[in-house]
N, C-alpha and C. Protein backbone atom coordinates (compact mmCIF):
# COMPACT_ATOMS: atom_id res chain seq x y z
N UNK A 1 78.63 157.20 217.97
CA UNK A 1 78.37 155.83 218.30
C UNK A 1 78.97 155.56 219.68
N UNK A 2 78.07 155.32 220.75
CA UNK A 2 78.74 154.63 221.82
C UNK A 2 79.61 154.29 221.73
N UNK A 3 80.45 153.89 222.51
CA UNK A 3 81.38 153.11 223.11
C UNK A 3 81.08 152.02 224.61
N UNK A 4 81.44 150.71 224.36
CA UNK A 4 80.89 150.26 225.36
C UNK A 4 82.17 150.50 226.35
N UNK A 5 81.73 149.91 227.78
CA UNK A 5 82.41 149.93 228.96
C UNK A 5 83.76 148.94 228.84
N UNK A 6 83.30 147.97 228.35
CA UNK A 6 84.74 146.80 228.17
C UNK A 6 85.77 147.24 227.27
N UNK A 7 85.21 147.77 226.19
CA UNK A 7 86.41 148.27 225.07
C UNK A 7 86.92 149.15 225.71
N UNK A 8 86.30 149.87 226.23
CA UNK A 8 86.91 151.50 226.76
C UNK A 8 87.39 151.35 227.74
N UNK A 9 87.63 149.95 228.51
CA UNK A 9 88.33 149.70 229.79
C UNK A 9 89.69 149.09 229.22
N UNK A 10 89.62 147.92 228.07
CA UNK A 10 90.75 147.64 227.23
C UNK A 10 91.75 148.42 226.89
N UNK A 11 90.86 149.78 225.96
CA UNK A 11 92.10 150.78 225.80
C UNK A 11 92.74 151.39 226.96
N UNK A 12 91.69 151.67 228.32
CA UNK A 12 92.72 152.65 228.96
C UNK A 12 93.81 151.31 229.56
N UNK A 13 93.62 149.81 229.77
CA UNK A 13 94.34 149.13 230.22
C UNK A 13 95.81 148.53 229.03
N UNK A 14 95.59 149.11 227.53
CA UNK A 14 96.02 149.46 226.98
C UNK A 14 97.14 149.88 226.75
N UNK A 15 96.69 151.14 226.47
CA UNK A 15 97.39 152.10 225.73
C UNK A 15 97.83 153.16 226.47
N UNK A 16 97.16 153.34 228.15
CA UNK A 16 97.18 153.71 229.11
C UNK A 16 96.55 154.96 229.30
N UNK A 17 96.04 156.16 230.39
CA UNK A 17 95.25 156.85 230.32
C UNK A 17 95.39 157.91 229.85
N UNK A 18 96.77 158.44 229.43
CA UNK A 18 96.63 159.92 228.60
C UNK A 18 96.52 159.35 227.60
N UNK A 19 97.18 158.63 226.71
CA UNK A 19 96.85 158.28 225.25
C UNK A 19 95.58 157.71 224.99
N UNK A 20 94.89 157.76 225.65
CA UNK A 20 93.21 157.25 225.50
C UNK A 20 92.64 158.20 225.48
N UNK A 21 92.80 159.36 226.60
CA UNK A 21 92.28 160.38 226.94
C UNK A 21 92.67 161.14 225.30
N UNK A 22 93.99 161.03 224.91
CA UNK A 22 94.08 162.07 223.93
C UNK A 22 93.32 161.71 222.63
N UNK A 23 93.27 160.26 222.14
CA UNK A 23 92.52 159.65 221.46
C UNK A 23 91.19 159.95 221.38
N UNK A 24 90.41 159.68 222.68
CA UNK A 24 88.90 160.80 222.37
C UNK A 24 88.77 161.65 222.25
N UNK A 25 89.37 162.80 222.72
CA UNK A 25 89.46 164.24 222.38
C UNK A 25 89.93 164.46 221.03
N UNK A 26 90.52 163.88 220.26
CA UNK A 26 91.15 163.81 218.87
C UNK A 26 89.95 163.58 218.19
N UNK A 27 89.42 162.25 218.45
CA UNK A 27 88.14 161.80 217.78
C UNK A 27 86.80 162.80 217.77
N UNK A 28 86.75 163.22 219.04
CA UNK A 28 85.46 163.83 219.24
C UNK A 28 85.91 165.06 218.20
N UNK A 29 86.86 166.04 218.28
CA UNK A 29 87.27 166.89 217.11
C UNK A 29 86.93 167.19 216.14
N UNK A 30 87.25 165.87 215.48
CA UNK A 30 86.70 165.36 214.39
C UNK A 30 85.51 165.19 214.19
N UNK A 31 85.23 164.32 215.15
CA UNK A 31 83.42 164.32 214.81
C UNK A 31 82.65 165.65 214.98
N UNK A 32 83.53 166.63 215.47
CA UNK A 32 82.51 167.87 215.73
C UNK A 32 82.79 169.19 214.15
N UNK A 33 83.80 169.00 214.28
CA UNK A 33 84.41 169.09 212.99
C UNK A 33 83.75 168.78 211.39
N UNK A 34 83.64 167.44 211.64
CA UNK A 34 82.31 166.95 210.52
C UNK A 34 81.13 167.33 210.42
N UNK A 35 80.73 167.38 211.87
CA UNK A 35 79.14 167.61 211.78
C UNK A 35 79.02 169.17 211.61
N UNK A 36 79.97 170.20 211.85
CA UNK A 36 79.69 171.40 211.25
C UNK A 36 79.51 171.66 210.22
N UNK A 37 80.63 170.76 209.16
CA UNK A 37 80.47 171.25 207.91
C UNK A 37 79.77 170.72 206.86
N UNK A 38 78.83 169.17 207.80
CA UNK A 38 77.46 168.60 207.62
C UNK A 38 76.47 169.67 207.69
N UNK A 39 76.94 170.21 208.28
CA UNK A 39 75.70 171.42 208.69
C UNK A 39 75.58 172.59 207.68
N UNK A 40 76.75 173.58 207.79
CA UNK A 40 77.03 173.71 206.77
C UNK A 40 76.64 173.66 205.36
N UNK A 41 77.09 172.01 205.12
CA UNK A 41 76.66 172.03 203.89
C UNK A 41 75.06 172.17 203.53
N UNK A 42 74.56 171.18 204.26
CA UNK A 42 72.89 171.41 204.56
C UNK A 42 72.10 172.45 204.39
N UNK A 43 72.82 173.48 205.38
CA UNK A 43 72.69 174.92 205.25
C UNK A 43 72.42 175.43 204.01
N UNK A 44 73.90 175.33 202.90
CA UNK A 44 73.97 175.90 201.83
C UNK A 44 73.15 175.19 200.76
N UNK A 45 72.82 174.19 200.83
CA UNK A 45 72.14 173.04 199.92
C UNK A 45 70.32 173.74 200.37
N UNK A 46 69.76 173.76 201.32
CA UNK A 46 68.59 174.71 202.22
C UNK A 46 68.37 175.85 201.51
N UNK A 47 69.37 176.80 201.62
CA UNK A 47 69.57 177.93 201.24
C UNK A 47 69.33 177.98 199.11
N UNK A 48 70.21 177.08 198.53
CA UNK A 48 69.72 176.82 196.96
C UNK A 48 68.50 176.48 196.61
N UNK A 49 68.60 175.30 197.59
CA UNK A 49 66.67 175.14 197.10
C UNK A 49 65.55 176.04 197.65
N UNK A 50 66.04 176.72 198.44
CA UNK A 50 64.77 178.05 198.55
C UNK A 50 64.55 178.56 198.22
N UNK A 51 66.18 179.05 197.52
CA UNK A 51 65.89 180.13 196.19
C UNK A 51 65.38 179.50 194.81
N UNK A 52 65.46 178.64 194.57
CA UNK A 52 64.79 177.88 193.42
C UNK A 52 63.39 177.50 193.61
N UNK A 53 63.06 177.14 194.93
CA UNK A 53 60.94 176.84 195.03
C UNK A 53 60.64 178.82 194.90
N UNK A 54 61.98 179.30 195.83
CA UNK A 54 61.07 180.92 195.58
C UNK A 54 60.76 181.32 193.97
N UNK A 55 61.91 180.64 193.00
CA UNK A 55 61.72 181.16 191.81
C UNK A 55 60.23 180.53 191.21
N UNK A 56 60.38 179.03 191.31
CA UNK A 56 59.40 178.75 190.82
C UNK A 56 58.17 178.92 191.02
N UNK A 57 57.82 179.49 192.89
CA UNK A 57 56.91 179.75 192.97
C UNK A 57 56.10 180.94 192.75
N UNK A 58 57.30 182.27 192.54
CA UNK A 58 56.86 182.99 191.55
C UNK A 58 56.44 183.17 190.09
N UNK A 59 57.34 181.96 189.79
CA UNK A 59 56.92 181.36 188.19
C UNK A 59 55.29 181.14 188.05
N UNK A 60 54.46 179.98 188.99
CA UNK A 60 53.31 179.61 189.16
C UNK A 60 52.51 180.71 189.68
N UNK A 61 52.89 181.53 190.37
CA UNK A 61 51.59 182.83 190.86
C UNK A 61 51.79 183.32 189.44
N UNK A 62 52.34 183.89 188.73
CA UNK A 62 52.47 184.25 187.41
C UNK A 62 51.47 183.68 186.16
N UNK A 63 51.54 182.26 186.50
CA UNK A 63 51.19 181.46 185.57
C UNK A 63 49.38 181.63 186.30
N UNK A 64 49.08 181.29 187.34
CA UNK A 64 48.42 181.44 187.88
C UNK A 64 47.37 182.62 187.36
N UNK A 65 47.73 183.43 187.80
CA UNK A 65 47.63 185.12 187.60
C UNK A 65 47.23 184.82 185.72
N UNK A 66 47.54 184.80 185.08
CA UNK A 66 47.41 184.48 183.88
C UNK A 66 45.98 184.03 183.64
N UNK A 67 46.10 182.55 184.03
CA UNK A 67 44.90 181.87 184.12
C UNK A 67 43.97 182.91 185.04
N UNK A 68 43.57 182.75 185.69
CA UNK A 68 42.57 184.11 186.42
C UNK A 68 42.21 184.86 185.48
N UNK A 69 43.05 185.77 184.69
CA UNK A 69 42.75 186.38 184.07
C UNK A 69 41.84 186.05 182.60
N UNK A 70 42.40 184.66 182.05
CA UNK A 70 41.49 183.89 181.29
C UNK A 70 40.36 183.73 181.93
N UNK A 71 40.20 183.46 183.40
CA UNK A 71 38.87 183.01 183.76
C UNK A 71 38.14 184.20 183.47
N UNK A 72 38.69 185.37 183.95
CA UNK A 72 37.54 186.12 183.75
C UNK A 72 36.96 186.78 182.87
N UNK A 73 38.15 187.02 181.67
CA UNK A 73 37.36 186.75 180.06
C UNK A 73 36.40 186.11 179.89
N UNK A 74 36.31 184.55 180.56
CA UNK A 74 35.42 183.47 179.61
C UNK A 74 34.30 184.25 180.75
N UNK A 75 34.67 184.95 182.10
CA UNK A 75 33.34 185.00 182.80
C UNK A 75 32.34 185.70 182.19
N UNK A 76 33.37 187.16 181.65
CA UNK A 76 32.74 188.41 181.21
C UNK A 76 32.14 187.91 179.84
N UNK A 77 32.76 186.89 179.14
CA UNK A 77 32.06 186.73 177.70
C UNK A 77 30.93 185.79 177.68
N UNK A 78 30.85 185.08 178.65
CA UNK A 78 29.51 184.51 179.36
C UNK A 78 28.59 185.00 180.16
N UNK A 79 28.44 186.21 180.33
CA UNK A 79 27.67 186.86 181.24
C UNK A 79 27.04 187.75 179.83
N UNK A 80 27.95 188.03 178.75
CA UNK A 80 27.22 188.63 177.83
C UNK A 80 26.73 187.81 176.57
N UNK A 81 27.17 186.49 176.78
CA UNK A 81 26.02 185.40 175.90
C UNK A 81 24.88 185.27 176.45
N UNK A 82 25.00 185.15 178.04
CA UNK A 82 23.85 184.89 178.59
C UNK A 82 22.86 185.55 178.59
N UNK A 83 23.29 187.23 178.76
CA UNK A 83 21.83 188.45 178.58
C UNK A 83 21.59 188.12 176.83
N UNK A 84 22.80 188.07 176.17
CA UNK A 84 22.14 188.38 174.56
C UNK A 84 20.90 186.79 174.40
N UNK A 85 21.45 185.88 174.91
CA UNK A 85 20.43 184.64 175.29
C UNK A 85 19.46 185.23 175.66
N UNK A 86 19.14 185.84 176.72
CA UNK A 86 18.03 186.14 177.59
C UNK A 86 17.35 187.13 176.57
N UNK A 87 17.89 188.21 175.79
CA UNK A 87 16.92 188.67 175.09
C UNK A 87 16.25 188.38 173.92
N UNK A 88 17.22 186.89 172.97
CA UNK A 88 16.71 186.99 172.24
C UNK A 88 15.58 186.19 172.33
N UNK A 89 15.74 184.99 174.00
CA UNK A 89 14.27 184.12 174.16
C UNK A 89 13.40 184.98 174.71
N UNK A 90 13.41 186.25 175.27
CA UNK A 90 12.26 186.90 175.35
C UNK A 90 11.36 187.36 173.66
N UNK A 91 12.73 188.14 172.89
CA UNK A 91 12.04 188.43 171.79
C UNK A 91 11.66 187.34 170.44
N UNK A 92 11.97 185.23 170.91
CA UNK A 92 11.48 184.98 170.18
C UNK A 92 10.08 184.52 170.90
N UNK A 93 10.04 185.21 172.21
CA UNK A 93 8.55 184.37 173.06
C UNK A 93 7.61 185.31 172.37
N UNK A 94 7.91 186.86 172.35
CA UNK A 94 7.67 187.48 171.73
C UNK A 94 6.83 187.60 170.37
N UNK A 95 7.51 186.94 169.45
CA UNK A 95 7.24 186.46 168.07
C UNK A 95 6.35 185.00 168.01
N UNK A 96 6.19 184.11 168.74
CA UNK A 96 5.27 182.96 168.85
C UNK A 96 4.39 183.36 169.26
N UNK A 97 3.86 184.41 170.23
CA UNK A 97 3.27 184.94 170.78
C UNK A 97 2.07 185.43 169.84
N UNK A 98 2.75 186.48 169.09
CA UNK A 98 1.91 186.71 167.68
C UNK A 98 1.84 186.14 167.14
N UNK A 99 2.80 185.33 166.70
CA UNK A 99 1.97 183.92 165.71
C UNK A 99 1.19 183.30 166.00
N UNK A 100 1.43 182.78 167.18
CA UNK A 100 -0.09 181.78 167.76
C UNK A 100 -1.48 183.09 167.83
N UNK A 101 -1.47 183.97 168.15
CA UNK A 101 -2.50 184.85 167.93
C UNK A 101 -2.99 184.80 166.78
N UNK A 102 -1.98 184.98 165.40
CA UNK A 102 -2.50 185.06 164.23
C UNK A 102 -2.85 183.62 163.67
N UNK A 103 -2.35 182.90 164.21
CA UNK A 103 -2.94 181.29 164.17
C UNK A 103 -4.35 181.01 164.51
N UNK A 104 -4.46 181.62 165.70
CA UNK A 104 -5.97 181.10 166.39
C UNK A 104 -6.76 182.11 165.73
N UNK A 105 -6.37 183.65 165.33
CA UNK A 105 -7.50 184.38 164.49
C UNK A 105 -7.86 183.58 163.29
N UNK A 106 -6.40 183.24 162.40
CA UNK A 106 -6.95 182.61 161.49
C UNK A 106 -8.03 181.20 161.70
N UNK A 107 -8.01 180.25 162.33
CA UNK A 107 -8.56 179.53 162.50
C UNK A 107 -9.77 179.87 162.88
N UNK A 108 -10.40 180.81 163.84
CA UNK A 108 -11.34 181.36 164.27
C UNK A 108 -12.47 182.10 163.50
N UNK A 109 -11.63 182.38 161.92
CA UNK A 109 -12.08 182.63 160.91
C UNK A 109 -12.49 181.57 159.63
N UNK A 110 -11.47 180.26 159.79
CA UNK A 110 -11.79 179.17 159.29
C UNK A 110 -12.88 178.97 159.94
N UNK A 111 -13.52 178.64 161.13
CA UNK A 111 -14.49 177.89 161.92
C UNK A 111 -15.72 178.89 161.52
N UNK A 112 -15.21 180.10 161.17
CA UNK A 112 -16.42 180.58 160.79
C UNK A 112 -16.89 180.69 159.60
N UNK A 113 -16.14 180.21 158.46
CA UNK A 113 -16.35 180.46 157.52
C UNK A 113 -17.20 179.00 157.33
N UNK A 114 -16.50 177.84 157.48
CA UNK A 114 -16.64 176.78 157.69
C UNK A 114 -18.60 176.67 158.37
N UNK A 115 -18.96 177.44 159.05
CA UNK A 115 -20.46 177.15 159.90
C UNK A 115 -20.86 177.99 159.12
N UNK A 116 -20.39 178.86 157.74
CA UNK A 116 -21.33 179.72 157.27
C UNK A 116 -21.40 178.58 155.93
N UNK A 117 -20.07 178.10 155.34
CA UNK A 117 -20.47 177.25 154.29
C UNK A 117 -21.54 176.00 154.90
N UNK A 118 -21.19 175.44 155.77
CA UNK A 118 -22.16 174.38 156.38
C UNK A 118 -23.65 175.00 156.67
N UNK A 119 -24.12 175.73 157.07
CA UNK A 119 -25.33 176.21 156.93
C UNK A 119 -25.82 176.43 155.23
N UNK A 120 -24.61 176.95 154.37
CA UNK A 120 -25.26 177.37 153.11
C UNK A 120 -25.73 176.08 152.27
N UNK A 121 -24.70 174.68 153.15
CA UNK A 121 -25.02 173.71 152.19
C UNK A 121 -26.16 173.09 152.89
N UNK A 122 -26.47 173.27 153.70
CA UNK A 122 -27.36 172.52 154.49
C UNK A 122 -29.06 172.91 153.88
N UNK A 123 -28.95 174.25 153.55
CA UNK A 123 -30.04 174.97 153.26
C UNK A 123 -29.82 174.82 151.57
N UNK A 124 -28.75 174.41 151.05
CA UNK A 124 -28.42 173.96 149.87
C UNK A 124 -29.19 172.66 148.97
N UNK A 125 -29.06 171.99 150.15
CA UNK A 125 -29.40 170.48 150.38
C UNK A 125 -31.13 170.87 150.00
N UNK A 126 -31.57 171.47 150.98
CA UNK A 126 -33.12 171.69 150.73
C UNK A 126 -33.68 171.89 149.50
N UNK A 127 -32.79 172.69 149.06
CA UNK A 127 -33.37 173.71 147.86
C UNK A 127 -33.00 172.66 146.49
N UNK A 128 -31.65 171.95 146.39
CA UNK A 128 -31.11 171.58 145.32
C UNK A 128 -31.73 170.31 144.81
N UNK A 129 -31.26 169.64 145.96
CA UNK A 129 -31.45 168.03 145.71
C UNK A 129 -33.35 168.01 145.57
N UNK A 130 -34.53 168.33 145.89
CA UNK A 130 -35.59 167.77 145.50
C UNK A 130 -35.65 168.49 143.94
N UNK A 131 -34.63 169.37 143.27
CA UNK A 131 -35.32 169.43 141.97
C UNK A 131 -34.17 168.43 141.08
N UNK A 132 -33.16 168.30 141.50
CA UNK A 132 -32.28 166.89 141.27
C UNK A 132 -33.02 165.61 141.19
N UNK A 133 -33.91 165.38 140.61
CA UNK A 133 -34.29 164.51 140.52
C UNK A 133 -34.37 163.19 139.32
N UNK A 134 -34.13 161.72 139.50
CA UNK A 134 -34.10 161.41 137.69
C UNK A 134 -34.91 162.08 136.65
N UNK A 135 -36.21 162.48 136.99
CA UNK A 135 -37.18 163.04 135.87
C UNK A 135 -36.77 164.11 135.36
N UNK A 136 -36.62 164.96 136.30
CA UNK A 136 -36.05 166.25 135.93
C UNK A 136 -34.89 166.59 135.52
N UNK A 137 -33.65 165.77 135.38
CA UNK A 137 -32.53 166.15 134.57
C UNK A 137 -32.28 164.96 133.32
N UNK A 138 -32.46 164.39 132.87
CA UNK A 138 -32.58 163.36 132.24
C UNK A 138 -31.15 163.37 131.43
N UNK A 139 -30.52 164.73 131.38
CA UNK A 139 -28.89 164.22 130.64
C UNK A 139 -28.40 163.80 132.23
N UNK A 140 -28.48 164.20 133.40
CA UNK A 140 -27.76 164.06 134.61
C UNK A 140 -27.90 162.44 135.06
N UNK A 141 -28.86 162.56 134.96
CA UNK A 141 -29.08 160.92 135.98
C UNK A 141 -29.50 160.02 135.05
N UNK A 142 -29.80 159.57 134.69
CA UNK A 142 -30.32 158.13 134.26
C UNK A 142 -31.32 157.60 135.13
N UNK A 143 -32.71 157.11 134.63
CA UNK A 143 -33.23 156.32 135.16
C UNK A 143 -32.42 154.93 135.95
N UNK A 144 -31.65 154.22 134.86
CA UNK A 144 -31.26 153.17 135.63
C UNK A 144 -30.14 153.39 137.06
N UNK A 145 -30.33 154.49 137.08
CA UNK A 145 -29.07 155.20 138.40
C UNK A 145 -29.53 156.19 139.33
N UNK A 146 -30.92 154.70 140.16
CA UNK A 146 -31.65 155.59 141.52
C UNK A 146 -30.37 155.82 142.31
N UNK A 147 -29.91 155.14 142.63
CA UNK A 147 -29.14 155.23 143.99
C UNK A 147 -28.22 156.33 144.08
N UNK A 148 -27.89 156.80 143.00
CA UNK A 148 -26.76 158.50 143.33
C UNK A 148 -27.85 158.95 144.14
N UNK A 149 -28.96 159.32 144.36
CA UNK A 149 -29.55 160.12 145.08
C UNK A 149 -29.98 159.76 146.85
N UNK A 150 -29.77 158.12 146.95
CA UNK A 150 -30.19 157.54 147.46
C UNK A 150 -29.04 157.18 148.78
N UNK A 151 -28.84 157.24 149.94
CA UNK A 151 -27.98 156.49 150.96
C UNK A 151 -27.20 155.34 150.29
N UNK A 152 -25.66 154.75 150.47
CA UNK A 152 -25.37 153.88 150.44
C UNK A 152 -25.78 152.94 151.16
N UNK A 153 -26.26 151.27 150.81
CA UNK A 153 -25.72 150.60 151.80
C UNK A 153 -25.12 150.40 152.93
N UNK A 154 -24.98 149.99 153.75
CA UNK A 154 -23.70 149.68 154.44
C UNK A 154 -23.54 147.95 154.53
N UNK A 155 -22.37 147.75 153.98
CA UNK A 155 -22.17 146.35 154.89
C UNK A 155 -22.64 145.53 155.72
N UNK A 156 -22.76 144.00 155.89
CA UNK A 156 -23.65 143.25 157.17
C UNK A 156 -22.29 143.34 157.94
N UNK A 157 -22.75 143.20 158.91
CA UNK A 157 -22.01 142.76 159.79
C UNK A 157 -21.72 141.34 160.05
N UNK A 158 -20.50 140.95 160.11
CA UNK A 158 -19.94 139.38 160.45
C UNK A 158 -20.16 139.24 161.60
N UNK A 159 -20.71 138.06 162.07
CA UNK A 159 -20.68 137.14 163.31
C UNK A 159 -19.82 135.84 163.13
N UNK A 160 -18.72 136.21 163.79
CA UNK A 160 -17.68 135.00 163.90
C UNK A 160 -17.84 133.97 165.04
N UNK A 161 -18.42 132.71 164.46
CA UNK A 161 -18.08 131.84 165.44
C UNK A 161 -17.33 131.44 166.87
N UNK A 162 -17.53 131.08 167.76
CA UNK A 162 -16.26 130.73 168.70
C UNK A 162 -15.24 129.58 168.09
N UNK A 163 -14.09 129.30 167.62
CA UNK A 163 -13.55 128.17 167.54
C UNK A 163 -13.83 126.66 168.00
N UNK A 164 -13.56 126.23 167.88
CA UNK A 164 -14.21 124.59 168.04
C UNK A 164 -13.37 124.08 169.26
N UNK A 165 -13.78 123.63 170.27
CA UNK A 165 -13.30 123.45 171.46
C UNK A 165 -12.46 122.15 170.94
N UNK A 166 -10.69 122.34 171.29
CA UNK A 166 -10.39 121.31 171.28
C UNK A 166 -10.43 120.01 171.91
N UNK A 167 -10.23 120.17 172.78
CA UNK A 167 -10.55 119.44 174.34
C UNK A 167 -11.55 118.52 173.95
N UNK A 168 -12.76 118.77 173.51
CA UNK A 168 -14.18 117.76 172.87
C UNK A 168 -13.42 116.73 171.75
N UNK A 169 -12.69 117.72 171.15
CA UNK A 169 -12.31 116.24 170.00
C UNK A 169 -11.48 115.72 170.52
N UNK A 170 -10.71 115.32 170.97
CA UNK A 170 -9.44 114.97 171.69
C UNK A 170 -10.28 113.70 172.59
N UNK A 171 -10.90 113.92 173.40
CA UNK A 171 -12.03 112.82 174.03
C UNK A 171 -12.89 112.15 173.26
N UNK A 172 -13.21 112.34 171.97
CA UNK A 172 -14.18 112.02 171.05
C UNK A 172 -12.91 110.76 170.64
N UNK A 173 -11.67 111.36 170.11
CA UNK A 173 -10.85 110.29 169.57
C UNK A 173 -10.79 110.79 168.20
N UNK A 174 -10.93 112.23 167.86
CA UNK A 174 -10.75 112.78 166.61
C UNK A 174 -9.61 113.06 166.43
């Protein structure tokens, strides 16, 4: 800490100039004195905690190192879900593959069976129904029961009105 000019003119007018003189040199001593073993201590306090981040930071590459090594378990055990994945969606594309084949054969065989029954009934139709007739089966049909042989009906058709304009009654005074 400084010293200003007036104090330091006080003491030497004082106390006079060797005992001033010896006074700072005493002081400064001291202060140099302190700040070594400020230093010092610093030093040794520097020196503990280096060796303690060195420990710990060998602690964490350790820990580190560890983990890594987990990673690359989960890598290696994911690289072999992923092919056993990969083969088994090839070998179930595989298997739909033939099924839909045996799907569309079968069907392809429905459609044909299907245009062979439809032709048989069609040519069925010819042959059956004109000896189907009321006269000719008389336990089957009944006279009073033309119409089994005959088209249904169909329904009339409704024609629905437009609604009744309100607006007209309203002016009317309805």
């Amino acid at each position: 800490m400084p010293v200003t000019a007036r104090l330091s003119q006080k003491f030497y007018e004082k106390l006079g100039e060797d005992v001033t003189n010896e006074l700072v040199n005493w002081l400064n001593a001291v202060d140099a004195t302190y700040q070594g073993t400020l230093r010092e201590l610093n030093e040794s306090n520097f020196a503990r905690f280096d060796v303690r981040l060195g420990e710990r930071l060998t602690a964490m590459d350790a820990r580190f190192a560890a983990v890594d090594g987990r990673f690359a378990t989960m890598d290696a055990r994911f690289t072999a879900l992923d092919a056993k994945l990969e083969q088994r969606i090839a070998q179930l594309r595989g298997e739909v593959k033939t099924e839909m084949a045996q799907v569309r054969n079968e069907i392809s065989q429905l459609e044909t069976k299907f245009a062979d029954r439809l032709g048989q009934v069609k040519s069925d139709r010819r042959t059956v129904l004109p000896r189907l007739t009321p006269g000719r089966w008389p336990g089957v049909f009944a006279r009073s029961d033309p119409h089994l042989l005959t088209p249904r009906p169909t329904a009339p058709k409704l024609v629905h009105a437009p609604p009744p304009d309100r607006r007209l009654q309203h002016r009317r005074g309805v």
